[in-house]
PDB file of N, CA and C in Angstrom:
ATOM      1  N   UNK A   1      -6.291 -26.031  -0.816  1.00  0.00           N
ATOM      2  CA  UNK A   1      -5.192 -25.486  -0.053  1.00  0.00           C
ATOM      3  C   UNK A   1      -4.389 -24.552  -0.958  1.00  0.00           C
ATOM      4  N   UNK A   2      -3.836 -23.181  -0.051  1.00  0.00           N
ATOM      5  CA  UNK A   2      -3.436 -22.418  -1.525  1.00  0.00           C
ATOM      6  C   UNK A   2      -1.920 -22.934  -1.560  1.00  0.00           C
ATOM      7  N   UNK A   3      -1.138 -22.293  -2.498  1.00  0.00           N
ATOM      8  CA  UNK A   3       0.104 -22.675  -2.852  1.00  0.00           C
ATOM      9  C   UNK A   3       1.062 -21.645  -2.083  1.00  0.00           C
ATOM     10  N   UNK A   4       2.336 -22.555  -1.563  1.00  0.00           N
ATOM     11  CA  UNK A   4       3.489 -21.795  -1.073  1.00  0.00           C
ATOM     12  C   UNK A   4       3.666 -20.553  -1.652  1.00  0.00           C
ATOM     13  N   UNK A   5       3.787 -19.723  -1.066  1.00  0.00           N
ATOM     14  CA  UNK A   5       4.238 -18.151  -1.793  1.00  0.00           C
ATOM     15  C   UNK A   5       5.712 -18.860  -1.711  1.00  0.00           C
ATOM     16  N   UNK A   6       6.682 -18.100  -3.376  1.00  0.00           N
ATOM     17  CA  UNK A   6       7.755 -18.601  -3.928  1.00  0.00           C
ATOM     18  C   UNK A   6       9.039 -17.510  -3.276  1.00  0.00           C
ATOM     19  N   UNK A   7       8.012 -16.393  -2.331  1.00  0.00           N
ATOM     20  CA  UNK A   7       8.954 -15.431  -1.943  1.00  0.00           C
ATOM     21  C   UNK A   7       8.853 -15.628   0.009  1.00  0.00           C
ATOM     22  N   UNK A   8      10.225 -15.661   0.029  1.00  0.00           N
ATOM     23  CA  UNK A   8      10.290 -15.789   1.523  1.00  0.00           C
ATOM     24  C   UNK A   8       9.582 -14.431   2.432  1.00  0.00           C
ATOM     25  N   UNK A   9       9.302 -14.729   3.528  1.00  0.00           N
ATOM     26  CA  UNK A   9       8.994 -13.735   4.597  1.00  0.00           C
ATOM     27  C   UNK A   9      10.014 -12.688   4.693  1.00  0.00           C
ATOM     28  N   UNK A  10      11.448 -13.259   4.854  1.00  0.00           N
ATOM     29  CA  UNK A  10      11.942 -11.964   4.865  1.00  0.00           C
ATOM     30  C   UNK A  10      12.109 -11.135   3.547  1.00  0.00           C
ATOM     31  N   UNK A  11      11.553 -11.593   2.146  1.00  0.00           N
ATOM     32  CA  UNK A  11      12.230 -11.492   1.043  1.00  0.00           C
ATOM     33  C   UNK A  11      11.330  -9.572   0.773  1.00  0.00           C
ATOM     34  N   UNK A  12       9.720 -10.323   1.696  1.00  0.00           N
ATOM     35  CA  UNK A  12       8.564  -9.919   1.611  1.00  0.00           C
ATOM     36  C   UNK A  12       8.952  -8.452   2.106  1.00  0.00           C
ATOM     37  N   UNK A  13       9.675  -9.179   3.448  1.00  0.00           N
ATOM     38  CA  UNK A  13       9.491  -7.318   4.258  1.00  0.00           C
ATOM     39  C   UNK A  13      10.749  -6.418   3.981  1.00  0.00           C
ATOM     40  N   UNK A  14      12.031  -7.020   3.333  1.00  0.00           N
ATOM     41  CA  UNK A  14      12.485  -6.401   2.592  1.00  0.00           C
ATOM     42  C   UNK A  14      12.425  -5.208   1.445  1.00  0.00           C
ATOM     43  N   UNK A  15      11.470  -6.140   1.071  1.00  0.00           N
ATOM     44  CA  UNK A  15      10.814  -5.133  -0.069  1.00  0.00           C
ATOM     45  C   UNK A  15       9.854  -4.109   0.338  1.00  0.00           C
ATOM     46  N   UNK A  16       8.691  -4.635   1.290  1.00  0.00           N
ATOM     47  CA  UNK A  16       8.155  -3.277   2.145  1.00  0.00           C
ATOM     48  C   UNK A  16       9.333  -2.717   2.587  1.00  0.00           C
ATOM     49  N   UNK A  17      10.660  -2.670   3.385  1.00  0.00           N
ATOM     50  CA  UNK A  17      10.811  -1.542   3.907  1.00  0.00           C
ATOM     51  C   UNK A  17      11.728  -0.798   2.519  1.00  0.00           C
ATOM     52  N   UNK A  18      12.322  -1.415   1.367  1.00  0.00           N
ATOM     53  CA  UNK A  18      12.824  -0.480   0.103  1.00  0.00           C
ATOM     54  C   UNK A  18      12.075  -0.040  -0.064  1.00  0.00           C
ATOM     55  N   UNK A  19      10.699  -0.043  -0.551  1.00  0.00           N
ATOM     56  CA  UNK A  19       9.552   0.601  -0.941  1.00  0.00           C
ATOM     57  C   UNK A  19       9.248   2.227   0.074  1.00  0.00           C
ATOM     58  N   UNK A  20       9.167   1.624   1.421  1.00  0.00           N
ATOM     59  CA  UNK A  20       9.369   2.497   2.489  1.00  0.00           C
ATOM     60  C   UNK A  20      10.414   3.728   1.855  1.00  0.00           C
ATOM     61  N   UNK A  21      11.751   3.023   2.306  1.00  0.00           N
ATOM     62  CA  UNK A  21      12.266   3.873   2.271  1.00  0.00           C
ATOM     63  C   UNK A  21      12.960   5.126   0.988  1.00  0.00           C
ATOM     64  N   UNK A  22      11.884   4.569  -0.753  1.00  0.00           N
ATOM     65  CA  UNK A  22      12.364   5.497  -1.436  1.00  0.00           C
ATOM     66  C   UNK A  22      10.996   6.513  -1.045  1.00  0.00           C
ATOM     67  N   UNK A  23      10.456   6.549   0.026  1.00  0.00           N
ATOM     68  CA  UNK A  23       9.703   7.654   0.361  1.00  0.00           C
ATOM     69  C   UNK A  23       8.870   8.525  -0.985  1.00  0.00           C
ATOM     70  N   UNK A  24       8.333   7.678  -1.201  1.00  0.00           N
ATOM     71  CA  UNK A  24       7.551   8.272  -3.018  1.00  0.00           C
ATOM     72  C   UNK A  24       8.235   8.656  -4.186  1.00  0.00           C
ATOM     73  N   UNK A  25       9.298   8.587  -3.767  1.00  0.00           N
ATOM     74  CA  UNK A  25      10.279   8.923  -5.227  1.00  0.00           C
ATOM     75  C   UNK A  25      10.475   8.150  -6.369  1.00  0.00           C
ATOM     76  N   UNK A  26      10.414   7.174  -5.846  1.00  0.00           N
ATOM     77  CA  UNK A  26       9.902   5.905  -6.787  1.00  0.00           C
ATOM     78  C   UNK A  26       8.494   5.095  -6.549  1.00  0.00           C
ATOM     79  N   UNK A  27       8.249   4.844  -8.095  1.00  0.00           N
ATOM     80  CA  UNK A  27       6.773   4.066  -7.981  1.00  0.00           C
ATOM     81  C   UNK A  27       6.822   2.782  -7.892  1.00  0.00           C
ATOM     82  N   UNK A  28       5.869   1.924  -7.212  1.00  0.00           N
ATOM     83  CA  UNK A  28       5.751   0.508  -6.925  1.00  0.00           C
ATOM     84  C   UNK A  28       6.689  -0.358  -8.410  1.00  0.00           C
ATOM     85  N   UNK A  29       5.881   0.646  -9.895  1.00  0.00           N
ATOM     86  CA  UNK A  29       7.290  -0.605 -10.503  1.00  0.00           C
ATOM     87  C   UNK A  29       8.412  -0.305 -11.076  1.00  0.00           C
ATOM     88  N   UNK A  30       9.250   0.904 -10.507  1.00  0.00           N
ATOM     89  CA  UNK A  30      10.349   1.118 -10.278  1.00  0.00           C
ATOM     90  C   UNK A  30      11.061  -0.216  -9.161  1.00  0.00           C
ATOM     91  N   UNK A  31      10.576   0.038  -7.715  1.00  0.00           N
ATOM     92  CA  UNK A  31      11.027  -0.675  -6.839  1.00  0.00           C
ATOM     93  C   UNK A  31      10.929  -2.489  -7.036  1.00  0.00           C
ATOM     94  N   UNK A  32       9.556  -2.469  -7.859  1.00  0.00           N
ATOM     95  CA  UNK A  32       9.414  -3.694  -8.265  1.00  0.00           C
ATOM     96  C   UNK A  32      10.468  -4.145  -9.494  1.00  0.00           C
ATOM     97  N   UNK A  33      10.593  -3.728 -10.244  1.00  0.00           N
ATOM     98  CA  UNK A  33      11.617  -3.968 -11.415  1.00  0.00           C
ATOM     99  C   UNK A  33      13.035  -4.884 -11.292  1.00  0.00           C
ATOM    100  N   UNK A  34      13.186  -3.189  -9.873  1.00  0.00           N
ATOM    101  CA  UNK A  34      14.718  -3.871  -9.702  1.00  0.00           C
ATOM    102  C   UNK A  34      14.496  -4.684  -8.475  1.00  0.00           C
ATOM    103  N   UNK A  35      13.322  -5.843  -7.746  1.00  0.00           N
ATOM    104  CA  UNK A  35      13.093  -6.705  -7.168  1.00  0.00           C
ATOM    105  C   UNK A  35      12.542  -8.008  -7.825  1.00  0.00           C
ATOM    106  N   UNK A  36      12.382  -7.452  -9.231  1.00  0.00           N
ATOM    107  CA  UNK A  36      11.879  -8.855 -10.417  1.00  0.00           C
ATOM    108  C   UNK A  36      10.937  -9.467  -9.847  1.00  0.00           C
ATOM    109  N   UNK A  37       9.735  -8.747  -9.034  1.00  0.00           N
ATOM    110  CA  UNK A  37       8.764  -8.988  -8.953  1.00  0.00           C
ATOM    111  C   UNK A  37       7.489  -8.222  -9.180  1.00  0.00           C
ATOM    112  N   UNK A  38       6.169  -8.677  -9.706  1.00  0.00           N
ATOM    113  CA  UNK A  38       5.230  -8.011 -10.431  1.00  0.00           C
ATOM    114  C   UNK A  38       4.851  -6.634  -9.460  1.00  0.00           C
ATOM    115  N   UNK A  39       4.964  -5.632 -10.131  1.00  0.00           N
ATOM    116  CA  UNK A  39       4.349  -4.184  -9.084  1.00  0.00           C
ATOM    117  C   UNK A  39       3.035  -4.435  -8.533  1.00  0.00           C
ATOM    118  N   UNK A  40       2.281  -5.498  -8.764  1.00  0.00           N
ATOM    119  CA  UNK A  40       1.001  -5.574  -8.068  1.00  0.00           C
ATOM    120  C   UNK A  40       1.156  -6.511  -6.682  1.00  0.00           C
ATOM    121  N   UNK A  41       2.057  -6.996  -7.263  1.00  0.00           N
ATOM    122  CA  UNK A  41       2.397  -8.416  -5.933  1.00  0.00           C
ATOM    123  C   UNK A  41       3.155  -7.022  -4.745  1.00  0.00           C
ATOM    124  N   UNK A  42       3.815  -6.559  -5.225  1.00  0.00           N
ATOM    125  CA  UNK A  42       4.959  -5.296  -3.959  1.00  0.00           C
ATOM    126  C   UNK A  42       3.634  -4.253  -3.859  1.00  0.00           C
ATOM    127  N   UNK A  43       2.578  -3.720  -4.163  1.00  0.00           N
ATOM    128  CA  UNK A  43       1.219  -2.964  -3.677  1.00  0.00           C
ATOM    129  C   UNK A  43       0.247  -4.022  -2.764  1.00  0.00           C
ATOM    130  N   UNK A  44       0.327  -5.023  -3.014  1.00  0.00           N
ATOM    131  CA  UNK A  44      -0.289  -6.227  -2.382  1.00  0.00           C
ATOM    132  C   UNK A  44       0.793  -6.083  -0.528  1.00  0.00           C
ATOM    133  N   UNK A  45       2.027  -6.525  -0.850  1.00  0.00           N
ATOM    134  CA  UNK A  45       2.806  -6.584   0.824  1.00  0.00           C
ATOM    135  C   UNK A  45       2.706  -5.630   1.334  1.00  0.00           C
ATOM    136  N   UNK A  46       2.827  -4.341   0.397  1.00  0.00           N
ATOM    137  CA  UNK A  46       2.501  -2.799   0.874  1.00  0.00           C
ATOM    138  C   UNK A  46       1.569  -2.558   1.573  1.00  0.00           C
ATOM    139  N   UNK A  47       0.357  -2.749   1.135  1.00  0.00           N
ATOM    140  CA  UNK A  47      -1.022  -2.327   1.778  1.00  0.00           C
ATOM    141  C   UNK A  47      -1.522  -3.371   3.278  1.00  0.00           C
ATOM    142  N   UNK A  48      -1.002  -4.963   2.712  1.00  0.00           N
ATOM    143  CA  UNK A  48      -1.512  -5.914   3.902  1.00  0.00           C
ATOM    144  C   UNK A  48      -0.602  -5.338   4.725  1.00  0.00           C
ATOM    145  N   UNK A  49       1.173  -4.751   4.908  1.00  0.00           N
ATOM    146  CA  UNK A  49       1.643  -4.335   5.831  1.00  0.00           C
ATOM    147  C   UNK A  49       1.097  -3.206   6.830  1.00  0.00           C
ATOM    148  N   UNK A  50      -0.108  -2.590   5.991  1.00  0.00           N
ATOM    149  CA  UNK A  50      -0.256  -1.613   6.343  1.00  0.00           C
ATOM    150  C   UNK A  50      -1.518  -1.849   6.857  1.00  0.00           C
ATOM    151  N   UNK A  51      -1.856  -2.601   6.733  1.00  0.00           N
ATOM    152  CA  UNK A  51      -3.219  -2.794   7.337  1.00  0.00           C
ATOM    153  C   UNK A  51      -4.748  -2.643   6.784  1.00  0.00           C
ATOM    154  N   UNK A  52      -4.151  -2.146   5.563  1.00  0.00           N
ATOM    155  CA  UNK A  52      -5.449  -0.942   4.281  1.00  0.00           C
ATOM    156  C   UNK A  52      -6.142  -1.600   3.517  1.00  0.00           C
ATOM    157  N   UNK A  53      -7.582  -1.866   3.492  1.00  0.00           N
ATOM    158  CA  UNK A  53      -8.079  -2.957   2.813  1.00  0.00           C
ATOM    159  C   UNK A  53      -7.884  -2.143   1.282  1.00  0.00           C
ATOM    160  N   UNK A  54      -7.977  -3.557   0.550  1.00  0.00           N
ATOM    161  CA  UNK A  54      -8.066  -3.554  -1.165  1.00  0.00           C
ATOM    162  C   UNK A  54      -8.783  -1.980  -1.584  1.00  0.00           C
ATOM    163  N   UNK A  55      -8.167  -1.413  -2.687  1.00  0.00           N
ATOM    164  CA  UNK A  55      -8.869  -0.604  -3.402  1.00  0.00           C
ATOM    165  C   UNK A  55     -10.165  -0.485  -3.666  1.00  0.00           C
ATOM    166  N   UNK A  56     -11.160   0.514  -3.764  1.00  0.00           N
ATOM    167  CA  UNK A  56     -12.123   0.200  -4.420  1.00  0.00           C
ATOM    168  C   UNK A  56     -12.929  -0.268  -5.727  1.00  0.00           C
ATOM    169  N   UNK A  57     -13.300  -1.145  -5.599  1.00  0.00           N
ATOM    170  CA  UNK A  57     -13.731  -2.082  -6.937  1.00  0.00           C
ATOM    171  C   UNK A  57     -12.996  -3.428  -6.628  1.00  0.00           C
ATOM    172  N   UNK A  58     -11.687  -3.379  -5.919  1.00  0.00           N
ATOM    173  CA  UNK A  58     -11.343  -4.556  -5.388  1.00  0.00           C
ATOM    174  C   UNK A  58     -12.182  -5.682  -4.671  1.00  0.00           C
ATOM    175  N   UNK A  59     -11.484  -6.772  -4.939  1.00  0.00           N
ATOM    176  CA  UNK A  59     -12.184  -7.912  -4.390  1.00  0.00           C
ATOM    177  C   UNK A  59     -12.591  -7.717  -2.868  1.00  0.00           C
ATOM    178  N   UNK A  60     -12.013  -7.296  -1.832  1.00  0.00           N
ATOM    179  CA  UNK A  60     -12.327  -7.163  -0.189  1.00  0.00           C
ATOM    180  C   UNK A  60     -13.188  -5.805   0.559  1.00  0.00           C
ATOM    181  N   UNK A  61     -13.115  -4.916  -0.822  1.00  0.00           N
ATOM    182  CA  UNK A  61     -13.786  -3.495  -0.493  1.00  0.00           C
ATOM    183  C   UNK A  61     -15.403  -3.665  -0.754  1.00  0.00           C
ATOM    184  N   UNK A  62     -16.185  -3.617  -0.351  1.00  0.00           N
ATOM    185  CA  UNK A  62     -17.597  -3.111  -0.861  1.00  0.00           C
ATOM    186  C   UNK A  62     -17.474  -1.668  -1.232  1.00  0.00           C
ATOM    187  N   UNK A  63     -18.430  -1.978  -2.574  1.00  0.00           N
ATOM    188  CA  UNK A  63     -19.202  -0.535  -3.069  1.00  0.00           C
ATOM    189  C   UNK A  63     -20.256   0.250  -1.970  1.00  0.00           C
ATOM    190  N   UNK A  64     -20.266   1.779  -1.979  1.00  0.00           N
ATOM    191  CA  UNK A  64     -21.160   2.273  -1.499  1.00  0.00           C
ATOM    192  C   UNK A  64     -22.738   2.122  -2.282  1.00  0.00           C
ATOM    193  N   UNK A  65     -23.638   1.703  -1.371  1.00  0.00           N
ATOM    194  CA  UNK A  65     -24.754   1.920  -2.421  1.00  0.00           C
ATOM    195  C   UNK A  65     -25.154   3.250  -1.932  1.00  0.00           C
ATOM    196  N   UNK A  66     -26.063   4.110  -3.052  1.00  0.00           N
ATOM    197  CA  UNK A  66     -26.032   5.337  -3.337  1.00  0.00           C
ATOM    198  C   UNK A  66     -27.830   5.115  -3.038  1.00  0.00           C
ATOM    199  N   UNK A  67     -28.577   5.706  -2.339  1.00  0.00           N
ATOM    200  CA  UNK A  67     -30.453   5.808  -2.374  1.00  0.00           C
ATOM    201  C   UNK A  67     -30.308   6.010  -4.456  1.00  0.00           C
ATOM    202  N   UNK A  68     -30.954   5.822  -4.988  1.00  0.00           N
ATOM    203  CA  UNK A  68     -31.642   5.972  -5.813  1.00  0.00           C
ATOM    204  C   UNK A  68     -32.669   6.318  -6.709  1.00  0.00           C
TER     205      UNK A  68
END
């Protein structure tokens, strides 16, 4: 069973919508910094908010295989 996330739901979408709203002017660990939480954890609420699977090479993305 996994473990309680230590950050509330609203703490979560809070931070998606600051993130939102410095509209690229700031980077994930700018916004993360001054939320004292890791910039990968605030790219993590970012993307599941968004619907966008994991990066590539990430754990949820498959590689393209290429003919050979």
């Amino acid at each position: 069973m996994a473990r309680p996330s230590k950050y509330s739901a609203e703490f979560r979408s809070d931070a998606i919508a600051l993130w939102r709203a410095s509209a690229g002017r700031r980077t994930f660990r700018d916004v993360a910094d001054d939320l004292n939480v890791n910039p990968e954890t605030l790219r993590t609420w970012v993307r599941d908010a968004d619907g966008r699977p994991a990066a590539a090479g990430g754990r949820g993305t498959p590689r393209p295989s290429w003919p050979g």
